[in-house]
Protein backbone atom coordinates (compact mmCIF):
# COMPACT_ATOMS: atom_id res chain seq x y z
CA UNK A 1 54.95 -204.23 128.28
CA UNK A 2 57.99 -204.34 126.24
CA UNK A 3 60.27 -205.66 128.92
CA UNK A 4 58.22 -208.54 129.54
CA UNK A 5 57.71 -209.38 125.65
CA UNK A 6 61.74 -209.36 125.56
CA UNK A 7 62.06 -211.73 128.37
CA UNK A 8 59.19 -213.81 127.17
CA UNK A 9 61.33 -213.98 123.32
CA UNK A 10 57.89 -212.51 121.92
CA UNK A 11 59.70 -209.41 120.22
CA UNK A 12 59.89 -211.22 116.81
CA UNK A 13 56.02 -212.54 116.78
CA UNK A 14 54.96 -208.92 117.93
CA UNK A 15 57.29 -207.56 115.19
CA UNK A 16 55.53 -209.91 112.57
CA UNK A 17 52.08 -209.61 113.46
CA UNK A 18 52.17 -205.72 113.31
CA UNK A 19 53.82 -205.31 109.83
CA UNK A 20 51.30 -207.88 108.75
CA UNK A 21 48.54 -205.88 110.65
CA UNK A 22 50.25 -202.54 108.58
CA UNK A 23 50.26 -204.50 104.96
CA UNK A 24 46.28 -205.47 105.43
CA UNK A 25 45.34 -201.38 106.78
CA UNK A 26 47.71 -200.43 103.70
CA UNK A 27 45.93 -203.10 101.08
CA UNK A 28 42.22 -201.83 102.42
CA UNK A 29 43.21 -198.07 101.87
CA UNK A 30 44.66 -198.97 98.58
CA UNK A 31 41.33 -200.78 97.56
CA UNK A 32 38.88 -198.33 98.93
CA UNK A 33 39.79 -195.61 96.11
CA UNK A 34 38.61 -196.24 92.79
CA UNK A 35 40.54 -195.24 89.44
CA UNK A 36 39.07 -192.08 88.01
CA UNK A 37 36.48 -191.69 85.55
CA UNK A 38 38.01 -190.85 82.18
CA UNK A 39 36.18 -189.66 78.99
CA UNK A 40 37.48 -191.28 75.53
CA UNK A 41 36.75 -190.59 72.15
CA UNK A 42 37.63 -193.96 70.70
CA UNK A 43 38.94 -194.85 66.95
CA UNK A 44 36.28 -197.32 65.65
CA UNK A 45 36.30 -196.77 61.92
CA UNK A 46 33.40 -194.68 60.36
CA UNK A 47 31.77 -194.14 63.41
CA UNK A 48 31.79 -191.47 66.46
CA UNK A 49 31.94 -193.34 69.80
CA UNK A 50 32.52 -191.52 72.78
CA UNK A 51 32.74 -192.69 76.22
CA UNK A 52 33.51 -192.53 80.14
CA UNK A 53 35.88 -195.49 81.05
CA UNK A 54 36.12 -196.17 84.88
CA UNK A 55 38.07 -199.62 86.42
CA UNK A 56 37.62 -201.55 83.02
CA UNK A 57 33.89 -200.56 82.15
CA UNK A 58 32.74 -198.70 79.54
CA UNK A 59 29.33 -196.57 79.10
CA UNK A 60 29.12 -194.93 75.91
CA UNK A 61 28.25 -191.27 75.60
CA UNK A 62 24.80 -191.76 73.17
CA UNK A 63 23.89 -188.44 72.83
CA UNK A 64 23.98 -187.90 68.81
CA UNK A 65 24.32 -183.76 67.67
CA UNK A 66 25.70 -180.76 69.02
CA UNK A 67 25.98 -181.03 73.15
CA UNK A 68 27.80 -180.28 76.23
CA UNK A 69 29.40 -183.35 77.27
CA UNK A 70 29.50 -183.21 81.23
CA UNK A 71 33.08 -182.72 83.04
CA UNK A 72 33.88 -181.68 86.60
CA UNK A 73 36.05 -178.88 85.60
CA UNK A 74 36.51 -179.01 81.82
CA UNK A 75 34.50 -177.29 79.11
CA UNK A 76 33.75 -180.00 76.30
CA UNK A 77 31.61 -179.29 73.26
CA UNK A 78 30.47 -182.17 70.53
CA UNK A 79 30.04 -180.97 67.24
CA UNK A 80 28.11 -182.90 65.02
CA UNK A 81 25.97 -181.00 62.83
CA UNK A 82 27.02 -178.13 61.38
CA UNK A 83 24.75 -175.18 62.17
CA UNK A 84 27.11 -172.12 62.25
CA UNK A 85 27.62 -171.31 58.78
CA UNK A 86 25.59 -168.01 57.90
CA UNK A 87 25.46 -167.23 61.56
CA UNK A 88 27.01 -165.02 63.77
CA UNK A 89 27.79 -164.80 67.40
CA UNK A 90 28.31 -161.77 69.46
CA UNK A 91 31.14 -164.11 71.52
CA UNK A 92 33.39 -167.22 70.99
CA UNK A 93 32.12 -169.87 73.56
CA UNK A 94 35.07 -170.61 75.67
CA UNK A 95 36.16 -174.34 75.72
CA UNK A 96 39.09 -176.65 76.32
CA UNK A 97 38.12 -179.30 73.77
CA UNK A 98 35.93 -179.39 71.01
CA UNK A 99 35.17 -182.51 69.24
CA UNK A 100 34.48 -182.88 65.95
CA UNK A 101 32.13 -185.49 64.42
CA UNK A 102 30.27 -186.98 61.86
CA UNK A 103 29.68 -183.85 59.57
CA UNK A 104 32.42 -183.63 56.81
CA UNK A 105 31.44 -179.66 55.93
CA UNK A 106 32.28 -178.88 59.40
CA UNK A 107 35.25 -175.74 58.72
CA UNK A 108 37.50 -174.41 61.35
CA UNK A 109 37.69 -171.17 59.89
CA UNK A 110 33.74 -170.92 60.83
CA UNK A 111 33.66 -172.43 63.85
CA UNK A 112 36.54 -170.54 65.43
CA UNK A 113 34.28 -167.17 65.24
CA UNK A 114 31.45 -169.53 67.88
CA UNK A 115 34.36 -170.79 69.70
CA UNK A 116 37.25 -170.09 71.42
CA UNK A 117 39.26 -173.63 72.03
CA UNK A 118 42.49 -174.82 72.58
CA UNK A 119 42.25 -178.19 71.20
CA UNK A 120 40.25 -179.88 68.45
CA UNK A 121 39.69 -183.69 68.24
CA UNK A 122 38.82 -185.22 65.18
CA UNK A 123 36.72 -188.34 65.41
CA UNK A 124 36.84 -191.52 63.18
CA UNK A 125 33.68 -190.36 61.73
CA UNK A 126 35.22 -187.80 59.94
CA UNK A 127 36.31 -188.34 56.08
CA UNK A 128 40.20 -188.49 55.54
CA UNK A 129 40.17 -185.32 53.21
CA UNK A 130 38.16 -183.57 56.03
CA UNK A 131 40.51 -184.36 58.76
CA UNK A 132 43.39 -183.29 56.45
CA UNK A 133 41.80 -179.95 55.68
CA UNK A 134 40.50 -179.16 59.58
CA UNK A 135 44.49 -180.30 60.65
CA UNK A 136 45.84 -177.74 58.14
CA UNK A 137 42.83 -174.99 59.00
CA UNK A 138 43.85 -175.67 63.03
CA UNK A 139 47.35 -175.54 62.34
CA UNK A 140 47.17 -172.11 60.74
CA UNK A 141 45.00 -170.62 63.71
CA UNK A 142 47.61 -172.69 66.00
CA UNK A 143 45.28 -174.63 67.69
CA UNK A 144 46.19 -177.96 68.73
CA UNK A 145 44.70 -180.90 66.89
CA UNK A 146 44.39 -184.82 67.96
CA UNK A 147 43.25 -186.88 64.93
CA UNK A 148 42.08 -190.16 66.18
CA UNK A 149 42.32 -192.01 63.03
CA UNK A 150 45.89 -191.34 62.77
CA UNK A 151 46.60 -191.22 66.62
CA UNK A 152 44.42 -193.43 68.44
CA UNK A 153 41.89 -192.72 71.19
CA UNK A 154 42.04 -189.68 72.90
CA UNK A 155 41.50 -189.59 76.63
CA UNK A 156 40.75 -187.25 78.98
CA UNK A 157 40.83 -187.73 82.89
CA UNK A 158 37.99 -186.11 85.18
């Protein structure tokens, strides 16, 4: 096949037409995977927004108290109300992020005996005297601490 393509001068069509062939399989592979889902807890002033971001669109996370937001493989707990003072538990819930929200008595140094975290995220719904105290409280127990007032929106990728 080859050595009739050279003597027909077809080598640099057929050359041509496969790379062009290879750039459209290449561009359909590329557009067939979608950008992953990420959660963010966005900085809108005074108020606790939390979402899931996926290729541009945005579906906010409504659910308003203390919950469970749904990962694939990350534990992330929503703190809203504050419950836990004058109340004990046996063990520290285990999570990777807990974010704080809307309730300005919420106190590390209570919270830390319900769970065991390695990072705490402020929200915008916080008051700037509570975010200052829960920053110093995490930075005693050395727990990392992501203010999104002062930082901007924290995101976190499924």
């Amino acid at each position: 096949l080859f050595v009739w393509l050279e003597k027909r001068k077809f080598v640099p069509l057929f050359v041509f037409i496969l790379a062009i062939l290879s750039l459209c399989i290449v561009q359909i592979i590329e557009s067939g995977q979608s950008e992953p889902i990420q959660l963010v807890v966005y900085n809108r002033p005074g108020a606790s927004e939390i979402g899931y971001l996926q290729s541009r669109e945005k579906t906010i996370f409504s659910n308003s108290g203390n919950t469970i937001i749904p990962h694939s493989n990350k534990r992330i707990v929503k703190i809203s109300h504050n419950i836990f003072r004058n109340r004990v538990s046996i063990k520290p819930f285990p999570t990777d992020y807990l974010i704080l929200s809307e309730d300005n008595s919420l106190s590390m140094n209570v919270l830390k005996n319900h769970f065991s975290t390695r990072f705490v995220i402020l929200d915008s719904s916080l008051s700037r005297s509570t975010c200052n105290k829960l920053i110093h409280q995490c930075q005693k127990l050395g727990i990392g601490v992501h203010d999104v007032a002062r930082s901007g929106a924290f995101v976190i990728k499924f």
